[in-house]
Protein backbone atom coordinates (compact mmCIF):
# COMPACT_ATOMS: atom_id res chain seq x y z
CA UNK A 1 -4.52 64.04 119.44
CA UNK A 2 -2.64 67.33 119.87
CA UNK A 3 0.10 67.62 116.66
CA UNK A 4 2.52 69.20 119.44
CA UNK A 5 2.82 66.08 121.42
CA UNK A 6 4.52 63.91 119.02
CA UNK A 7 7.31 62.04 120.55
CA UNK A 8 9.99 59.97 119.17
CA UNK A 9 11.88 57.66 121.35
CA UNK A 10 15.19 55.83 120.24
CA UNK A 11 16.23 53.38 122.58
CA UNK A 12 17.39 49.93 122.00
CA UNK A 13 16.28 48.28 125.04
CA UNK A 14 13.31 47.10 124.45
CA UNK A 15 11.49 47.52 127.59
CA UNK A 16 12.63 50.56 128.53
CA UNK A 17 11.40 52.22 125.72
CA UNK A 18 7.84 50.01 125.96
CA UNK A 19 7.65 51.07 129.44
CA UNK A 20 8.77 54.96 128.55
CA UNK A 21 6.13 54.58 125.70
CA UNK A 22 2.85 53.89 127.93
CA UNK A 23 3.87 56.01 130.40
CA UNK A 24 3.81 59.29 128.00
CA UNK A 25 1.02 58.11 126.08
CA UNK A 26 -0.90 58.05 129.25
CA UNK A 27 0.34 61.89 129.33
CA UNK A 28 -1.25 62.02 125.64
CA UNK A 29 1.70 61.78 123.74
CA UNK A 30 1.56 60.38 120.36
CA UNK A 31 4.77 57.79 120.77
CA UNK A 32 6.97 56.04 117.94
CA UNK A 33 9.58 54.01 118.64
CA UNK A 34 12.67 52.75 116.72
CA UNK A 35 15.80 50.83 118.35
CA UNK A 36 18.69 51.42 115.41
CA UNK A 37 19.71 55.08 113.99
CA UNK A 38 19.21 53.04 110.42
CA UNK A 39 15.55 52.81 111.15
CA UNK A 40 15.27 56.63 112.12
CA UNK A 41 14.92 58.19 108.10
CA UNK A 42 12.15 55.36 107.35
CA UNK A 43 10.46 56.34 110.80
CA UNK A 44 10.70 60.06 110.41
CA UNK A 45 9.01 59.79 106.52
CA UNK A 46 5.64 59.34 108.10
CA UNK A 47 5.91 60.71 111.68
CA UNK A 48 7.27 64.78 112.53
CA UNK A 49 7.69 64.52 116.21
CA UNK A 50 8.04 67.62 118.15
CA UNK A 51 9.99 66.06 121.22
CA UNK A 52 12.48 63.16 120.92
CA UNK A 53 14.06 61.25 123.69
CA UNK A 54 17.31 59.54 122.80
CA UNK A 55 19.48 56.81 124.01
CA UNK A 56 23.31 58.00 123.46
CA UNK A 57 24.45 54.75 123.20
CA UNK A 58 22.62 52.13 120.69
CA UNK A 59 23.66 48.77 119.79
CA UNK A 60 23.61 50.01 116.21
CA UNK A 61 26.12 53.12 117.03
CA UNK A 62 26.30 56.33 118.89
CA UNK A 63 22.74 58.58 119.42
CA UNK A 64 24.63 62.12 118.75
CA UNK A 65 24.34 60.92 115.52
CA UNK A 66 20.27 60.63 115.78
CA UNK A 67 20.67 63.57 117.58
CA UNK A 68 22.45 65.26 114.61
CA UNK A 69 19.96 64.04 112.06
CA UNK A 70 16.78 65.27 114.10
CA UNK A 71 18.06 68.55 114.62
CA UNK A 72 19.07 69.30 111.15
CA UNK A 73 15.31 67.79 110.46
CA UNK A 74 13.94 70.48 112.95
CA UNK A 75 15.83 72.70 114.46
CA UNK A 76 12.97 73.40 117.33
CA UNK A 77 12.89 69.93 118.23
CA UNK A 78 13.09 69.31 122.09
CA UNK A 79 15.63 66.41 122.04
CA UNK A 80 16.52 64.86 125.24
CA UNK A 81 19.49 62.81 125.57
CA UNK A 82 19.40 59.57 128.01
CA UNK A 83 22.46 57.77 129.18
CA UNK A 84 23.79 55.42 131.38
CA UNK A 85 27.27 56.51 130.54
CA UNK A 86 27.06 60.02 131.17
CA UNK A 87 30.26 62.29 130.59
CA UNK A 88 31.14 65.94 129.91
CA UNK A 89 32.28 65.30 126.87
CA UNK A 90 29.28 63.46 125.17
CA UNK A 91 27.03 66.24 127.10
CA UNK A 92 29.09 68.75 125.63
CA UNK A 93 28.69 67.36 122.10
CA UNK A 94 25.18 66.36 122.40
CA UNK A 95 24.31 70.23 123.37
CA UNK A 96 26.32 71.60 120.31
CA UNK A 97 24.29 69.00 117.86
CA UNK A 98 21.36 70.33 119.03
CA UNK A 99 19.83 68.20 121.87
CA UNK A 100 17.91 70.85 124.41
CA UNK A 101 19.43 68.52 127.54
CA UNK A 102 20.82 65.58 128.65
CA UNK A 103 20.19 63.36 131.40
CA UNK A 104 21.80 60.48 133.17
CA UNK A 105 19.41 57.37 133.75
CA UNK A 106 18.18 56.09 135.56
CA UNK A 107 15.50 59.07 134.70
CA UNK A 108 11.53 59.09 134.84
CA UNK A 109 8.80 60.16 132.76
CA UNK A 110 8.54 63.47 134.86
CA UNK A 111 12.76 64.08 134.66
CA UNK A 112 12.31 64.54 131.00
CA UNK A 113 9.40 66.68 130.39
CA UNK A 114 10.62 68.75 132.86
CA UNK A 115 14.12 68.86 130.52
CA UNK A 116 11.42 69.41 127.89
CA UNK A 117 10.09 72.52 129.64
CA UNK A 118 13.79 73.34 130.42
CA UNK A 119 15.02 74.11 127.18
CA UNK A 120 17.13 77.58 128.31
CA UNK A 121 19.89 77.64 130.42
CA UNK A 122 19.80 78.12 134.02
CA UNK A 123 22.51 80.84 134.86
CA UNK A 124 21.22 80.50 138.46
CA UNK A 125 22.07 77.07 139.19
CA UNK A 126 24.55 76.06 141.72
CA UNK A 127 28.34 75.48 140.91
CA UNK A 128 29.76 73.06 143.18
CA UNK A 129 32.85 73.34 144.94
CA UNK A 130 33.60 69.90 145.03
CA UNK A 131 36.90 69.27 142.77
CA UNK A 132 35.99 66.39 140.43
CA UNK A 133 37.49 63.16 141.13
CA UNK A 134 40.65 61.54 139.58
CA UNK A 135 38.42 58.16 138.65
CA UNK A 136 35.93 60.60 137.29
CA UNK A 137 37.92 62.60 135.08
CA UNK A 138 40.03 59.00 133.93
CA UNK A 139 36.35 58.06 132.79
CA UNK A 140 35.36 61.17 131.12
CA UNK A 141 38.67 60.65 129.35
CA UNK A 142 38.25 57.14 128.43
CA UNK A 143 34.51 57.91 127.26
CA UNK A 144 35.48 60.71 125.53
CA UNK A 145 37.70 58.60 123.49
CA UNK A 146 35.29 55.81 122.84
CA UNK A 147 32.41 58.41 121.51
CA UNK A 148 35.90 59.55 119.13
CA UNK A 149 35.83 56.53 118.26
CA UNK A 150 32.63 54.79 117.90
CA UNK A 151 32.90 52.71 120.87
CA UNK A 152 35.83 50.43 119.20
CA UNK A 153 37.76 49.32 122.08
CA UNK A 154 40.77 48.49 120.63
CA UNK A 155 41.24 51.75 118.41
CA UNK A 156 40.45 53.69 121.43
CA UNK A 157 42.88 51.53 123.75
CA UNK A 158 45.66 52.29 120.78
CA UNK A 159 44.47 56.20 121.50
CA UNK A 160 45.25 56.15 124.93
CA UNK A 161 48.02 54.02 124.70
CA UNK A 162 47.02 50.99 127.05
CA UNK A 163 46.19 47.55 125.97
CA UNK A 164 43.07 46.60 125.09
CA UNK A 165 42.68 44.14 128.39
CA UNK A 166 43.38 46.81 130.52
CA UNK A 167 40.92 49.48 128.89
CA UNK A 168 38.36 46.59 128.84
CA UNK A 169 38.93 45.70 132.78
CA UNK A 170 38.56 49.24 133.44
CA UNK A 171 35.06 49.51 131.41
CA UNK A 172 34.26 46.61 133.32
CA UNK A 173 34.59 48.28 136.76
CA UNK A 174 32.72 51.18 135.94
CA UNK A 175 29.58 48.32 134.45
CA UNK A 176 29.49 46.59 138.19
CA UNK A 177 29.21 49.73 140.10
């Protein structure tokens, strides 16, 4: 099997990342899997992948930290950044730690080699003139402040001075849409 198709996927949901698995091994990748960011060191002592796809948010803590850890690994590493809970401010940070892009699911086998072909900038691409929402930038604050805090609600309710009910009603909201 080709050395440059080694691909390590972090995702705690299992069969997500079974299903992501096959579908690039049927594209000849060379797949390993882990679900928690303590697994990753044990994983990466046998296994130097040249791509990574990773889940920003993991039961087991936030995936800018995996992020952080396969970049300072291998700086060339294409590292692709899935989430459901997509934000400026986590896309921001997961660019500056070293990720190559970042992509909101629900995204396909195809969306993220294409990111992995994608590693430069596109200067070209549109800007929109659409202001962004008030709910939108309310969530990119709140999300912002749960990444500062590693997803504990009630430190990051204290933060933005609500109570914790009303920061969890609102996180529930956004989880039904």
């Amino acid at each position: 099997m080709d050395t440059d198709r080694r691909l390590l996927i972090v995702e705690d949901d299992a069969s997500f990342a079974r299903a992501l698995g096959k579908s690039f091994e049927r594209r000849g990748y060379d797949v390993r899997q882990c679900q928690r960011i303590e697994d990753l060191e044990t994983l990466l002592g046998g296994f130097a992948p040249h791509y990574a796809v990773i889940d920003l948010k993991l039961a087991s803590g936030s995936g800018l930290e995996c992020v952080k850890v396969l970049h300072a690994r291998d700086p060339d590493m294409k590292i692709v950044v899935l989430t459901g809970f997509a934000s400026i401010a986590t896309a921001v940070e997961a660019i500056k730690l070293g990720a190559c892009h970042y992509l909101a699911k629900p995204s396909n086998t195809d969306d993220i080699e294409a990111a992995f072909r994608r590693a430069e900038g596109d200067a070209s691409v549109e800007l929109s003139s659409r202001p962004t929402s008030i709910k939108n930038l309310e969530w990119e604050h709140i999300h912002e402040a749960l990444v500062d805090t590693e997803f504990n609600i009630s430190e990051t309710a204290r933060r933005l001075g609500m109570h914790r009910r009303t920061l969890a009603r609102k996180l529930a909201k956004i989880r039904m849409k």
